[in-house]
N, C-alpha and C. Protein backbone atom coordinates (compact mmCIF):
# COMPACT_ATOMS: atom_id res chain seq x y z
N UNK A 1 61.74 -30.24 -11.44
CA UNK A 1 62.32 -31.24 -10.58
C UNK A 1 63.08 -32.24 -11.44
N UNK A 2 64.51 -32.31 -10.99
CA UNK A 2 65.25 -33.30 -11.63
C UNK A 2 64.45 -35.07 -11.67
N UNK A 3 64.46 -35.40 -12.58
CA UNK A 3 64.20 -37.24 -12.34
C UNK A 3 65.53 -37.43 -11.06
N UNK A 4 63.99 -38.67 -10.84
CA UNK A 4 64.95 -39.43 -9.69
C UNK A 4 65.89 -40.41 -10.01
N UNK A 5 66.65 -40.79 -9.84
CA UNK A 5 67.76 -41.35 -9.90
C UNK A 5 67.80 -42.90 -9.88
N UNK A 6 67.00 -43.42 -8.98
CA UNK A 6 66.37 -44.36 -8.54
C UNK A 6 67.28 -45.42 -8.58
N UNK A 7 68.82 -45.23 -8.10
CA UNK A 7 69.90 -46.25 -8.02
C UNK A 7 69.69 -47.77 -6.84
N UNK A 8 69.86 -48.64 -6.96
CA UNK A 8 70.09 -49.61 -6.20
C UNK A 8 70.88 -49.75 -5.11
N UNK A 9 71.45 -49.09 -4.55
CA UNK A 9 72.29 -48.43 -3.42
C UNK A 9 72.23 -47.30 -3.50
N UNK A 10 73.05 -46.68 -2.11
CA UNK A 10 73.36 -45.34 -1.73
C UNK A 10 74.48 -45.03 -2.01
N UNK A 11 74.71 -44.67 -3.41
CA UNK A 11 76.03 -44.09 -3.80
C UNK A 11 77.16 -43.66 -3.07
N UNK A 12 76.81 -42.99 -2.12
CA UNK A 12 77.47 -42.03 -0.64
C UNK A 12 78.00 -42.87 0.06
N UNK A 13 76.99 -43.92 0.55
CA UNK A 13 77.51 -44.73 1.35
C UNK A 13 78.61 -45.96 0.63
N UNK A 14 78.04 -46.14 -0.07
CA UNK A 14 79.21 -46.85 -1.06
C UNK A 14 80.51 -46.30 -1.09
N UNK A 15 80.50 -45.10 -1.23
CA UNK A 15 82.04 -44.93 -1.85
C UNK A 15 82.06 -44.34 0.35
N UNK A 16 82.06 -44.02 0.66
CA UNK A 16 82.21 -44.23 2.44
C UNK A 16 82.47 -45.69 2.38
N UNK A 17 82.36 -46.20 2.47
CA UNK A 17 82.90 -47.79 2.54
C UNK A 17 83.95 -47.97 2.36
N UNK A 18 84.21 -47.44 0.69
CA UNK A 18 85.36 -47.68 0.14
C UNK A 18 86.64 -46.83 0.48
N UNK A 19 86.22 -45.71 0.97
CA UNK A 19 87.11 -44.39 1.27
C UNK A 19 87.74 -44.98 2.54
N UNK A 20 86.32 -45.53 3.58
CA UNK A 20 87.01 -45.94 4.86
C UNK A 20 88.32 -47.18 4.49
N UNK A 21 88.28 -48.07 3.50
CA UNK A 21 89.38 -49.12 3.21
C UNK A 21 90.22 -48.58 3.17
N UNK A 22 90.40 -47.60 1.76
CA UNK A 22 91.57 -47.25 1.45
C UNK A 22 91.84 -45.83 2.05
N UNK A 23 91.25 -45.20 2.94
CA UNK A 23 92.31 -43.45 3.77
C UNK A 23 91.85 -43.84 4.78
N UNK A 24 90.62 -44.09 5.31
CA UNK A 24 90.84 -44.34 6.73
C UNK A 24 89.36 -43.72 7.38
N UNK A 25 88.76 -43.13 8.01
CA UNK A 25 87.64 -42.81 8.42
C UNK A 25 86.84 -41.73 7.81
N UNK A 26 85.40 -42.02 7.37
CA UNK A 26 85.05 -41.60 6.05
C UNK A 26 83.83 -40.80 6.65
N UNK A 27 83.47 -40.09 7.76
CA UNK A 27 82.47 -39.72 8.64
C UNK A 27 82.29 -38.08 7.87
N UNK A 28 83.47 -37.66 7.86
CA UNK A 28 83.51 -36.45 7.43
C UNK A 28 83.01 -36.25 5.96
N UNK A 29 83.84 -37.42 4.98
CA UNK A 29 83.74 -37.27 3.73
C UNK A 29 82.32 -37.56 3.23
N UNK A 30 81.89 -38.40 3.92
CA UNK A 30 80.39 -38.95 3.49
C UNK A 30 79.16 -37.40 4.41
N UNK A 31 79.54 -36.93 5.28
CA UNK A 31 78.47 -35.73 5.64
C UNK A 31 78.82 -34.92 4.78
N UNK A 32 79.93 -33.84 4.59
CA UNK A 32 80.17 -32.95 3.41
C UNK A 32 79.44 -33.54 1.63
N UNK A 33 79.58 -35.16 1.28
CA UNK A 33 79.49 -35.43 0.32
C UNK A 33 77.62 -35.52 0.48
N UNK A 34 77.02 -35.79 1.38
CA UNK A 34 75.75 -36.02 1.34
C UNK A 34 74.98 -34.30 1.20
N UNK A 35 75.69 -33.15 2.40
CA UNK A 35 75.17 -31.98 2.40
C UNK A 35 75.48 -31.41 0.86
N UNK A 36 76.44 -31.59 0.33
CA UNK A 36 76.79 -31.37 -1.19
C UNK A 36 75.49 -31.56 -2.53
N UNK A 37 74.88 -33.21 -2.35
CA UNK A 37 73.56 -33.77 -2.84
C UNK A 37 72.88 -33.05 -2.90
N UNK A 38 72.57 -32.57 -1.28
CA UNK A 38 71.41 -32.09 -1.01
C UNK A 38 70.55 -30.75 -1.13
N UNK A 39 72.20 -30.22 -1.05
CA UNK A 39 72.20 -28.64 -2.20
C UNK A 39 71.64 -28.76 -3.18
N UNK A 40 72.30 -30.13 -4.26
CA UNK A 40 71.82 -29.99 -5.32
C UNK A 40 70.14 -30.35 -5.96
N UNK A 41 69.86 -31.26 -4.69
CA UNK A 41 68.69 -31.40 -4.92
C UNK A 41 67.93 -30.28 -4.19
N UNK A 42 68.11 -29.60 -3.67
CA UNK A 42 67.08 -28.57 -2.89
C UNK A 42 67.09 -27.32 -4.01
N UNK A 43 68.21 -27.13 -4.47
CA UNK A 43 68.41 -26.23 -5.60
C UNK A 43 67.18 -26.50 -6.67
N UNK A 44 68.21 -27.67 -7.49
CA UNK A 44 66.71 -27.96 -8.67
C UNK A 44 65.29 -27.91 -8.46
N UNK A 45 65.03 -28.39 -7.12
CA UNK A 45 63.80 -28.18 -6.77
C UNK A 45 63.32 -26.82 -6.50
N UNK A 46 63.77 -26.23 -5.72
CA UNK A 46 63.50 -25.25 -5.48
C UNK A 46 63.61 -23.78 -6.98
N UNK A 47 64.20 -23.99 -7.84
CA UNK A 47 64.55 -23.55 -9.01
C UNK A 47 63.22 -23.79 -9.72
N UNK A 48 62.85 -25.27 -9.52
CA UNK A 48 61.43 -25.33 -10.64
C UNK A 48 60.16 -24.73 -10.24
N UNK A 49 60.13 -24.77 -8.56
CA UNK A 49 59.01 -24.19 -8.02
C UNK A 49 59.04 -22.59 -8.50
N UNK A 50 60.33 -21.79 -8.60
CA UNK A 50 60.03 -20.35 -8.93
C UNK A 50 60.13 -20.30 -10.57
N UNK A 51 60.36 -21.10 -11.29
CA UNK A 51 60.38 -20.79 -12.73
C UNK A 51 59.19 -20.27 -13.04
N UNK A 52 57.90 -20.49 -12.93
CA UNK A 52 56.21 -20.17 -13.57
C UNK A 52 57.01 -18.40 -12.97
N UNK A 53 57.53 -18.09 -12.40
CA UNK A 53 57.24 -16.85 -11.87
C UNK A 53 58.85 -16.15 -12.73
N UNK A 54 59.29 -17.10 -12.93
CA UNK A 54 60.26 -16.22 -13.92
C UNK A 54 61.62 -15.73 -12.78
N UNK A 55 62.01 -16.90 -12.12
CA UNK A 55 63.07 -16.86 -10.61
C UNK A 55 63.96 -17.89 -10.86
N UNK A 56 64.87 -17.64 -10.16
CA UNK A 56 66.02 -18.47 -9.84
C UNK A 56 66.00 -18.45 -8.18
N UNK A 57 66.32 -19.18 -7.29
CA UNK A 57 66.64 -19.04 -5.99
C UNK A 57 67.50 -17.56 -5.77
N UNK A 58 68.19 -17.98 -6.36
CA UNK A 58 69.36 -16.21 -6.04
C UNK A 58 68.46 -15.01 -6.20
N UNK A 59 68.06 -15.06 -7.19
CA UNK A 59 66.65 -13.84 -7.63
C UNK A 59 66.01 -13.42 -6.53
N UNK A 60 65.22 -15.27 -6.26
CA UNK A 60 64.22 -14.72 -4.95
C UNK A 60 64.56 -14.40 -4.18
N UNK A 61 65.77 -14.76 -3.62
CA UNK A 61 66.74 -14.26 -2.33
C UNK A 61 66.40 -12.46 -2.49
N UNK A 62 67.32 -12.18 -3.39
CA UNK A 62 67.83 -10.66 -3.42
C UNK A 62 66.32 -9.74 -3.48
N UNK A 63 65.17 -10.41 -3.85
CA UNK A 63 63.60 -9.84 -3.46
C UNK A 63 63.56 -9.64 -2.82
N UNK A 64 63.51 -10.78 -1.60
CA UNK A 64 62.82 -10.84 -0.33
C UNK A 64 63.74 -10.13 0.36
N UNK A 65 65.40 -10.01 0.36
CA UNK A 65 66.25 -9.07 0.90
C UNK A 65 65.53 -7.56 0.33
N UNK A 66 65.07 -7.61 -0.36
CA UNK A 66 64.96 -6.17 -0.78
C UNK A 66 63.46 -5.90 -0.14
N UNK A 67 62.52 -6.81 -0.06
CA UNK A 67 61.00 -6.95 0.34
C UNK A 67 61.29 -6.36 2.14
N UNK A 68 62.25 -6.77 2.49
CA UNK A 68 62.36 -7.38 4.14
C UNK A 68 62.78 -5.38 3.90
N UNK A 69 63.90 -5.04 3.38
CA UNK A 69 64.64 -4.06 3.79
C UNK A 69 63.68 -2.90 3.85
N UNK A 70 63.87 -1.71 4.99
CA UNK A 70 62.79 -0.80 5.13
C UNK A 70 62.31 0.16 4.45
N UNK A 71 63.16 0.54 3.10
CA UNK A 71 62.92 1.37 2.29
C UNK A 71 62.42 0.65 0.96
N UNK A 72 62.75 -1.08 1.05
CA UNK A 72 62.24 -1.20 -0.24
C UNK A 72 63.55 -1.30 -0.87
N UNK A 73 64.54 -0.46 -0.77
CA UNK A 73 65.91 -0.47 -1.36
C UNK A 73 67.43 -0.68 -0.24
N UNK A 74 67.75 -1.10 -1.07
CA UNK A 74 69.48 -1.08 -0.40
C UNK A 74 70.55 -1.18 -1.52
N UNK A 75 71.53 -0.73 -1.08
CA UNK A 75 72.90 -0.78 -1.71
C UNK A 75 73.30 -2.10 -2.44
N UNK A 76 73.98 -1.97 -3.63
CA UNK A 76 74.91 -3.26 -4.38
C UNK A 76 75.56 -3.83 -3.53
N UNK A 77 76.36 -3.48 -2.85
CA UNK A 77 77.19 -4.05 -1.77
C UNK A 77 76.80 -4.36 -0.30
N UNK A 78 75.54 -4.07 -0.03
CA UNK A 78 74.73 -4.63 1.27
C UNK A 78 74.23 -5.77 0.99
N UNK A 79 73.69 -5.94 -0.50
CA UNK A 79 73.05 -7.25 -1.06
C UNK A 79 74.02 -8.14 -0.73
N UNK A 80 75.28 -8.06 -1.35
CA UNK A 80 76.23 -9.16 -1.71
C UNK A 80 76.23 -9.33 -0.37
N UNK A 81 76.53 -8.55 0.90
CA UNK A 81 77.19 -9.04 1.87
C UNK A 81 76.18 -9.67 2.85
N UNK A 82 75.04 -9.58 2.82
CA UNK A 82 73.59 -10.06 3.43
C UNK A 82 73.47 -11.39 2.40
N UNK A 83 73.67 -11.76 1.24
CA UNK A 83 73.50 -12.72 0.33
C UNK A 83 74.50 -13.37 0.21
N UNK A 84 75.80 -13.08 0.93
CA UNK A 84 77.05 -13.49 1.12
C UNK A 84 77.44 -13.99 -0.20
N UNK A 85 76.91 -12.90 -1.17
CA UNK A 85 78.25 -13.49 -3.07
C UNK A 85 78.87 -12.74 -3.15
N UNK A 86 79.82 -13.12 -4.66
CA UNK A 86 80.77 -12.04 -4.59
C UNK A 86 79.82 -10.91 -5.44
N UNK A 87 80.32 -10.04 -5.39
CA UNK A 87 79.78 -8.39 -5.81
C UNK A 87 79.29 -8.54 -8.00
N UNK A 88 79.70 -9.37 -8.24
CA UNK A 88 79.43 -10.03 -9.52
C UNK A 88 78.45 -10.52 -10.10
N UNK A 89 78.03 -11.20 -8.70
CA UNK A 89 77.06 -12.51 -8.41
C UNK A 89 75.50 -11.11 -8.33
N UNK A 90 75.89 -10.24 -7.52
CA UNK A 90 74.67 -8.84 -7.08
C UNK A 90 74.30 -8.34 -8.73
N UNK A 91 75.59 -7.81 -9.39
CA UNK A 91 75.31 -7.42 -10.09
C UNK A 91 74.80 -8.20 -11.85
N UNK A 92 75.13 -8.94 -11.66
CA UNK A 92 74.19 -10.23 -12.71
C UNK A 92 72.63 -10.27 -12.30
N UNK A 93 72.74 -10.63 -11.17
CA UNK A 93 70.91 -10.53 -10.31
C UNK A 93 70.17 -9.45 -10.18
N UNK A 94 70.78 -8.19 -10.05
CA UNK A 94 70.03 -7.22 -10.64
C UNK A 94 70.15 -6.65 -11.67
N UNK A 95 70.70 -7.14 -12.65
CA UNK A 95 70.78 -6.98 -14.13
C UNK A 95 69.11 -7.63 -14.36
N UNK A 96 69.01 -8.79 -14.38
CA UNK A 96 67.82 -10.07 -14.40
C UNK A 96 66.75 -9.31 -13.90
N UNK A 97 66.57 -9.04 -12.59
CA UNK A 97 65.57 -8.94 -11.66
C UNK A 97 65.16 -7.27 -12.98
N UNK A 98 65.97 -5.91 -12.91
CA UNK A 98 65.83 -5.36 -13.53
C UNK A 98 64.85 -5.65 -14.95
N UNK A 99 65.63 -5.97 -15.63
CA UNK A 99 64.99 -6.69 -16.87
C UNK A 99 63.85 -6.86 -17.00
N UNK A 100 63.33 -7.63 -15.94
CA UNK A 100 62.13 -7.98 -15.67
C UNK A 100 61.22 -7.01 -14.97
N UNK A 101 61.34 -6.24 -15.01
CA UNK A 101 60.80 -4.91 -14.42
C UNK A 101 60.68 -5.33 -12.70
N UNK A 102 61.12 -6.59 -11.96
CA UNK A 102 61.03 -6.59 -10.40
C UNK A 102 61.65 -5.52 -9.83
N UNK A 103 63.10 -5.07 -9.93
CA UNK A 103 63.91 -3.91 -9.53
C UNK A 103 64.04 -2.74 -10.24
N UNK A 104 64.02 -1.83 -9.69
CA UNK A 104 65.44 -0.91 -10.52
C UNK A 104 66.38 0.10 -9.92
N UNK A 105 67.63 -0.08 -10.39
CA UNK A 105 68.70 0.47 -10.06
C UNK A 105 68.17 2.25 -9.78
N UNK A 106 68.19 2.64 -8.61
CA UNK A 106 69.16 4.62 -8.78
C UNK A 106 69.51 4.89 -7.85
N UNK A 107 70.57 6.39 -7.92
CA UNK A 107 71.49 6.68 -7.57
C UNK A 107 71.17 6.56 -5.63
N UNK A 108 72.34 6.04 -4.78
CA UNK A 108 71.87 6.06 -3.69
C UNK A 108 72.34 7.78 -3.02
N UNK A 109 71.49 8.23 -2.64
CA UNK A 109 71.35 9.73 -2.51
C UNK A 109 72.75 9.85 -1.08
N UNK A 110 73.29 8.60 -0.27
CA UNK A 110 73.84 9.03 0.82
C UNK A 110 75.54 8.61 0.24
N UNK A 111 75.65 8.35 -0.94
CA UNK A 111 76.65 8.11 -1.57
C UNK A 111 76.60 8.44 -3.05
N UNK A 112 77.08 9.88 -3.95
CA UNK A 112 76.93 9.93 -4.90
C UNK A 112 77.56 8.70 -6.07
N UNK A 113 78.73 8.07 -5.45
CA UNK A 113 78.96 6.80 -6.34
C UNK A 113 78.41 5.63 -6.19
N UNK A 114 77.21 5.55 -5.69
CA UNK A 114 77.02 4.68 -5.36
C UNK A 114 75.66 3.87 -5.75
N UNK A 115 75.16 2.74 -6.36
CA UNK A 115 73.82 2.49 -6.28
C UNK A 115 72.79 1.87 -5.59
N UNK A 116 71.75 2.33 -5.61
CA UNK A 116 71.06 1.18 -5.21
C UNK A 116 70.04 0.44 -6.16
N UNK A 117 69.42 -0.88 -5.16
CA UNK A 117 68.44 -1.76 -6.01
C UNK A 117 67.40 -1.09 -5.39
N UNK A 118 66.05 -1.10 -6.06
CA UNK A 118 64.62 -0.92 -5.19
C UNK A 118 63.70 -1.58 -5.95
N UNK A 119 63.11 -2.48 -4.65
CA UNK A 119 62.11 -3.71 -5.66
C UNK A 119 60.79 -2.63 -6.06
N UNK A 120 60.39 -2.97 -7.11
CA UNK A 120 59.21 -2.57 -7.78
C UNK A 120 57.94 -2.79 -7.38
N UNK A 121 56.54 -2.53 -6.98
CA UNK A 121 55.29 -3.03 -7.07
C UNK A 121 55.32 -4.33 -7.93
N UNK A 122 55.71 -4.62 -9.06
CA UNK A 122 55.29 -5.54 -9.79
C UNK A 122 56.44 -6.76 -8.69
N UNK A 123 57.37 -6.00 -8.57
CA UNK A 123 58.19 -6.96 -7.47
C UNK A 123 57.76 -7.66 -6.28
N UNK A 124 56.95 -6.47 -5.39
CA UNK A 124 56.44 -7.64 -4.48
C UNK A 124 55.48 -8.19 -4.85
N UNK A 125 54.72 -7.81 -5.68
CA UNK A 125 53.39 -9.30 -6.37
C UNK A 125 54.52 -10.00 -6.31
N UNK A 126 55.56 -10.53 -7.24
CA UNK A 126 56.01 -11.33 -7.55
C UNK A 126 56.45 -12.02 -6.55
N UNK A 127 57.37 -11.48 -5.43
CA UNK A 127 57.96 -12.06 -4.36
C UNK A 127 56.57 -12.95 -3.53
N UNK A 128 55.77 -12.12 -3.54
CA UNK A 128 54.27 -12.70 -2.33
C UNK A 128 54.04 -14.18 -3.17
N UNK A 129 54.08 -14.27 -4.32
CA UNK A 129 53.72 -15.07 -4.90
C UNK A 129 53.98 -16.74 -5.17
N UNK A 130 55.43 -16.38 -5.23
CA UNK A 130 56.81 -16.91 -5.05
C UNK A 130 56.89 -17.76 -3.69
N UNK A 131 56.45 -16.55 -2.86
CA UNK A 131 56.46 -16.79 -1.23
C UNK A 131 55.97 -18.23 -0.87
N UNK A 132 54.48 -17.82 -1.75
CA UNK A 132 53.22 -18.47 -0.93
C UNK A 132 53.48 -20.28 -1.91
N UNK A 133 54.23 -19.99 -3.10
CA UNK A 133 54.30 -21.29 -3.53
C UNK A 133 55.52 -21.98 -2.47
N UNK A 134 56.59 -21.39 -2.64
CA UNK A 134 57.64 -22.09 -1.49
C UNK A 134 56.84 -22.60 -0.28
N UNK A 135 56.74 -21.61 0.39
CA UNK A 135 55.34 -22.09 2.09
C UNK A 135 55.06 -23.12 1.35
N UNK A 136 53.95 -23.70 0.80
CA UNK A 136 53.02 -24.39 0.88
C UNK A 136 53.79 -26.05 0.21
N UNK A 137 55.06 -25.70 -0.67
CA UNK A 137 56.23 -27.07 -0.76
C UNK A 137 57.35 -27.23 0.28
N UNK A 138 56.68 -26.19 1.73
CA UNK A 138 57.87 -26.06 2.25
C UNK A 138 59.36 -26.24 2.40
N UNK A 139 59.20 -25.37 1.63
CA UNK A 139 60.94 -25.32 0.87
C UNK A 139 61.79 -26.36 0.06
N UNK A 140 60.93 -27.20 -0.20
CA UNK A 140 61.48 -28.17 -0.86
C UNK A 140 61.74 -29.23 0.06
N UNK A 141 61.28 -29.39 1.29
CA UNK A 141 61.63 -29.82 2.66
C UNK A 141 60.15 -30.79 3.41
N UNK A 142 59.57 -30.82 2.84
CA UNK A 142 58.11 -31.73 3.30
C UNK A 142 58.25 -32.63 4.22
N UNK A 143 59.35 -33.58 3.64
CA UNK A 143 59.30 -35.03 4.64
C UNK A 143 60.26 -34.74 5.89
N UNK A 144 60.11 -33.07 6.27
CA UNK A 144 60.51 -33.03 7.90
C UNK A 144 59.93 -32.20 8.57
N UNK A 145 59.38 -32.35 9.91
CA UNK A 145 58.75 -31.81 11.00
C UNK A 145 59.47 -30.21 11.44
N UNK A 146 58.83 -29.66 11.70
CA UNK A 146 59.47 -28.43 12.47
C UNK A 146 60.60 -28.75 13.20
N UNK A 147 61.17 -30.00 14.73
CA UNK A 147 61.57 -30.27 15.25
C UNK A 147 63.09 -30.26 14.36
N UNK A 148 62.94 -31.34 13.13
CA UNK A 148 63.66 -32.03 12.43
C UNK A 148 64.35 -30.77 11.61
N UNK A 149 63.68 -29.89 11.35
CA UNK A 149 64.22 -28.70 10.66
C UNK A 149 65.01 -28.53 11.58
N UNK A 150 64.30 -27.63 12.53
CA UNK A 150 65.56 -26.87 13.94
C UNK A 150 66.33 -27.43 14.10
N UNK A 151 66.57 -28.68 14.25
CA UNK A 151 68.12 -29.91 13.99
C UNK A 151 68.78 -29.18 12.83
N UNK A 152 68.51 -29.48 11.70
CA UNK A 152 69.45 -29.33 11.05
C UNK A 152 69.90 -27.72 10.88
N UNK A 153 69.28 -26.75 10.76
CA UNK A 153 69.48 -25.20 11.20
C UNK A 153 70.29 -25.26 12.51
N UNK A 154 70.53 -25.98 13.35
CA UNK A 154 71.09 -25.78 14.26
C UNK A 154 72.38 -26.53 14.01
N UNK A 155 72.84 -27.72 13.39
CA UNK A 155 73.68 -28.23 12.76
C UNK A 155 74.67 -27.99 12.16
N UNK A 156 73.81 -27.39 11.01
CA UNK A 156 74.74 -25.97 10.34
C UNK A 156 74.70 -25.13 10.84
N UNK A 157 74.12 -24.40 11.15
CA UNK A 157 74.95 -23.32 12.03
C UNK A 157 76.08 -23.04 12.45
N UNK A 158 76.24 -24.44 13.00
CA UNK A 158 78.12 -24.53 14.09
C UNK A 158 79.06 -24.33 12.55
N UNK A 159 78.66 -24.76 11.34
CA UNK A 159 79.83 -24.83 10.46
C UNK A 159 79.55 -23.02 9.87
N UNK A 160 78.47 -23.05 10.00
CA UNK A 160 78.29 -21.06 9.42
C UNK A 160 79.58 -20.51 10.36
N UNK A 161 78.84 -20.55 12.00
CA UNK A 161 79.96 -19.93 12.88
C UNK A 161 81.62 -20.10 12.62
N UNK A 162 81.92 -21.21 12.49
CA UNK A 162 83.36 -21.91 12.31
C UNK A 162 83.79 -20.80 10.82
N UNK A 163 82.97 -21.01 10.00
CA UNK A 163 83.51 -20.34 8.83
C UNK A 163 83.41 -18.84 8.72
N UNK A 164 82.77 -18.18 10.16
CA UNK A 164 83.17 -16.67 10.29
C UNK A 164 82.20 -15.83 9.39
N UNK A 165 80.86 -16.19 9.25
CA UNK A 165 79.85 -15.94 8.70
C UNK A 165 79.46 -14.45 9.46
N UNK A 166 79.39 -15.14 10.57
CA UNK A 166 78.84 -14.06 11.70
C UNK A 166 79.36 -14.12 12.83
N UNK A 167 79.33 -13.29 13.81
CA UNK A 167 80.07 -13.41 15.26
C UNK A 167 78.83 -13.71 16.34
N UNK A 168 78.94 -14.84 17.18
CA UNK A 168 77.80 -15.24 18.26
C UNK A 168 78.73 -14.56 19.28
N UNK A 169 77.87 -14.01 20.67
CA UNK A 169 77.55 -13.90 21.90
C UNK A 169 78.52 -15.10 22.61
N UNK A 170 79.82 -14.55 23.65
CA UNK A 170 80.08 -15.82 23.98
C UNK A 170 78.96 -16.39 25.08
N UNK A 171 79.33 -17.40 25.71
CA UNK A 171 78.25 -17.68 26.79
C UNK A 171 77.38 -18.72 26.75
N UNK A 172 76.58 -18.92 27.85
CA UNK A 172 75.59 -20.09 27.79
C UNK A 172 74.77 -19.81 26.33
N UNK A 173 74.39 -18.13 26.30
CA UNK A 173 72.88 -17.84 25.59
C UNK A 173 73.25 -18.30 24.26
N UNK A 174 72.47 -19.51 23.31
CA UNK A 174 71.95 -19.61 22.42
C UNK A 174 70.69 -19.62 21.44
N UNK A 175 70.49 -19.72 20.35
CA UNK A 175 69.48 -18.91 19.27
C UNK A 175 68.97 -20.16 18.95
N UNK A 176 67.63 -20.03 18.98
CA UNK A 176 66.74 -21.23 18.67
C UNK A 176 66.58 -21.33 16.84
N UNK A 177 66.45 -22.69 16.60
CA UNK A 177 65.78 -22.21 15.23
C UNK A 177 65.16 -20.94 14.89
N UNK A 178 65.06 -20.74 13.72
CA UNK A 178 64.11 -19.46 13.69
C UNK A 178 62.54 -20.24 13.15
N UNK A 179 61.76 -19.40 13.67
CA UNK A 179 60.49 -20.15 13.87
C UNK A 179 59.82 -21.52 14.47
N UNK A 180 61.35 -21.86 15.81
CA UNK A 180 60.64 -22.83 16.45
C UNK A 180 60.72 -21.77 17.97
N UNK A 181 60.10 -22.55 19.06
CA UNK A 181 60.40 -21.90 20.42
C UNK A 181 61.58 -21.59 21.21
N UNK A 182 61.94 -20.71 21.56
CA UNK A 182 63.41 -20.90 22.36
C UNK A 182 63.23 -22.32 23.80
N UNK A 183 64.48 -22.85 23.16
CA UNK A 183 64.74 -24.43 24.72
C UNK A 183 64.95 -23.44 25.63
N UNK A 184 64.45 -24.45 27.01
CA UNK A 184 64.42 -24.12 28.24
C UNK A 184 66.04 -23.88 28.30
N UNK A 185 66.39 -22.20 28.90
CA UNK A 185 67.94 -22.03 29.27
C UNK A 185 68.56 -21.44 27.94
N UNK A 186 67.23 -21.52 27.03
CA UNK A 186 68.16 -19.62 26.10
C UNK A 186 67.40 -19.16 25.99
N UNK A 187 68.02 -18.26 25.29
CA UNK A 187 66.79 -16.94 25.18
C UNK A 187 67.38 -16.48 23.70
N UNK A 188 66.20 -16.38 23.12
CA UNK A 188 65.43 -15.76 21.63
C UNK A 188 67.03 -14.29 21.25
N UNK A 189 67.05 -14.15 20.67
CA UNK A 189 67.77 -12.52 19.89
C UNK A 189 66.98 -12.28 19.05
């Protein structure tokens, strides 16, 4: 965990002040500049919680993508596009994960050019492990309620959609947080 900072103002809001003087309405610049922070602090944090286990966030990602997937394995290029990096970003992470005996690369049998990752036994110890420390710092996220989560998952979201992440259902029906209840007037996918 990075030291705290422990400034005498809110930096953010400060220069929002100043932005609003001199360009003009600073609503935008100060939410992008705060969600920006908050990356960075959810990152570091979340980075120190998997270090004892020998992780990076990206790492654990491409596990639990591989933990979740039904064979245990999937393709270089399913990772990236489920992990949304570039194809660079896959293959650095399972270089690592490899290394470490969590993965290993072979040939994917439904494409002779092609590979795949497949997490290891020693992999899911590792991932379960990993798991159960995240759960229990919930995600780096403590000082908010379930409620307060689904806000902001639902928040972002609209900018995931906007940026063509994924395609929604037109229509009333919307997707509840994941792991809170569906609101009265949608329904769950």
């Amino acid at each position: 965990m990075a030291k705290p900072l422990d400034l005498p103002f809110d930096p953010i809001e400060r220069a929002a002040e100043i932005w609003a003087e001199r360009f003009g309405p600073a609503d935008a610049m100060a939410a992008v500049t705060s969600i920006m922070r908050a990356q960075q602090i959810l990152l570091g944090g979340l980075d120190g919680l998997l270090r004892p286990h020998r992780l990076t966030f990206a790492r654990y990602e491409a596990l639990v993508l591989l933990a979740f997937s039904r064979r245990g394995a999937l393709p270089l290029r399913v990772i990236g596009e489920r992990l949304m990096v570039h194809p660079t970003s896959v293959t650095n992470t399972v270089d690592r994960l490899e290394r470490d005996g969590l993965v290993r690369r072979r040939p994917n049998p439904r494409d002779g050019r092609g590979t795949l990752a497949e997490i290891t036994p020693s992999g899911r110890e590792v991932v379960t492990r990993a798991t159960a420390d995240l759960m229990a710092a919930r995600f780096g996220m403590p000082g908010y309620d379930s409620l307060e989560l689904g806000e902001i998952f639902t928040l972002l979201r609209g900018l995931r959609v906007s940026a063509g992440d994924f395609r929604t259902e037109p229509g009333p029906a919307a997707v509840s947080a994941p792991g809170t209840a569906p609101s009265a007037g949608r329904r769950r996918r």
